[in-house]
Protein backbone atom coordinates (compact mmCIF):
# COMPACT_ATOMS: atom_id res chain seq x y z
CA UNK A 1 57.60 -45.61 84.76
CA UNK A 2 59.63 -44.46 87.93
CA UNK A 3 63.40 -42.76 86.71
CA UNK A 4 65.78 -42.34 89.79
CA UNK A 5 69.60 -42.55 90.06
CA UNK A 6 71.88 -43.78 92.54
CA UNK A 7 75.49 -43.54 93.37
CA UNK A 8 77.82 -46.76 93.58
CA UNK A 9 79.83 -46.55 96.49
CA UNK A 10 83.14 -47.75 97.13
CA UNK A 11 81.91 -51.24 97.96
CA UNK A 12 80.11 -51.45 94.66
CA UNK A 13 76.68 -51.32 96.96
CA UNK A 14 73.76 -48.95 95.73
CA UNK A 15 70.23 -48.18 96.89
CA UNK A 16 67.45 -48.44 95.29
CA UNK A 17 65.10 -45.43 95.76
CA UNK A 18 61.94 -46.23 97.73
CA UNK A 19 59.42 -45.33 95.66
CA UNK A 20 60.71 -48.50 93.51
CA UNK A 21 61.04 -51.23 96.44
CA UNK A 22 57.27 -50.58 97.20
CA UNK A 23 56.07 -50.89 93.64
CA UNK A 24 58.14 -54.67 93.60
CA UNK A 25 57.99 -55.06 96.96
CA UNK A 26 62.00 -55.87 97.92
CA UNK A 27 62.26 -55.93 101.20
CA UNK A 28 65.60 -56.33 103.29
CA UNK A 29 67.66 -60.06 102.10
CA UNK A 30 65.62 -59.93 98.53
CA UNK A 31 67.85 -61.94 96.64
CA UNK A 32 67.97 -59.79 92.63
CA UNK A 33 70.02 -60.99 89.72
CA UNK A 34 72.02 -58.85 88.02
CA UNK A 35 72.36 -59.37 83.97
CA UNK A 36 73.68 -57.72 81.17
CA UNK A 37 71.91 -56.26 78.17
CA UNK A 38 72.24 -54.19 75.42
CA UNK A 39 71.04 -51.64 77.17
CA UNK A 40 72.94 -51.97 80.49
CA UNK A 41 72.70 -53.95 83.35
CA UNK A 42 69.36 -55.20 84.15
CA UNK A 43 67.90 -56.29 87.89
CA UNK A 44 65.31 -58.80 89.00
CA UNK A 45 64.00 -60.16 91.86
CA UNK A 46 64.91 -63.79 92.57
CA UNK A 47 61.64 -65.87 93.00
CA UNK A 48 61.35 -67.80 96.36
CA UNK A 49 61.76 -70.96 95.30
CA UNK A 50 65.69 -69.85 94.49
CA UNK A 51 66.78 -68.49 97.88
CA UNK A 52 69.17 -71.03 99.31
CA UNK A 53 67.91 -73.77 101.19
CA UNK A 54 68.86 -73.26 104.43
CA UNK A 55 66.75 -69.66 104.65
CA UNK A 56 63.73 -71.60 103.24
CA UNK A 57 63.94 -73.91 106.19
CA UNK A 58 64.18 -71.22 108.72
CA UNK A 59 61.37 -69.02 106.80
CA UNK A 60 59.14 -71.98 106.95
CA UNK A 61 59.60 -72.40 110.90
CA UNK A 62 58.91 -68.71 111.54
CA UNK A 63 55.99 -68.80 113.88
CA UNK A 64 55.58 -72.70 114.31
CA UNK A 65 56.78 -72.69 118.12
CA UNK A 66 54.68 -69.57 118.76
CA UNK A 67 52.39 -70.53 122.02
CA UNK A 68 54.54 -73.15 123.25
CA UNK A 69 58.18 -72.88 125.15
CA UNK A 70 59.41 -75.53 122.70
CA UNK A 71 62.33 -72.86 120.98
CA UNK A 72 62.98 -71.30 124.40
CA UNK A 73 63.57 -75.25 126.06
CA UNK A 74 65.70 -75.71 122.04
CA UNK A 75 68.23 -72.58 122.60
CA UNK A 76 68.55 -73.40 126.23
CA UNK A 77 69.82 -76.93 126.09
CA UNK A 78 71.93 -75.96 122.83
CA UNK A 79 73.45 -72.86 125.35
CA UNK A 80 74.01 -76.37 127.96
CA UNK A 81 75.79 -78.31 125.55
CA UNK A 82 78.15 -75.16 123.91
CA UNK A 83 79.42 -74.15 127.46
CA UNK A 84 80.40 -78.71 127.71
């Protein structure tokens, strides 16, 4: 069992020491919940399937265009129709 401590700062943010991300593996945009206990306030990992649905999507197209112009052609005819 790892013990650490961490300081709140004045955005109510805090890091958690690295020696704890790599044993569960949170990387940066891990989604945790936070809940209350008897003990304190507890933190967990969100599992996949409970990230919102729109970073699913995007996640799930990561690497599909790779080999082909097809996203390049996509964000240059989107740029075309923003400057209409």
């Amino acid at each position: 069992m790892i013990m650490a401590t961490t300081t709140v700062s004045s955005k109510g943010q805090i890091v958690i020491p690295r020696a704890l991300r790599e044993k569960y593996r949170l990387t940066s945009g891990t989604r945790l919940a936070i809940a209350e206990s008897d003990e304190g306030l507890v933190l967990a990992p969100l599992k996949q399937a409970q990230s919102s649905h729109r970073q699913a999507g995007w996640r799930a197209l990561r690497g599909s265009a790779r080999g082909t112009n097809a996203l390049k052609q996509h964000l240059a005819e989107h740029r075309r129709e923003a400057k209409r």
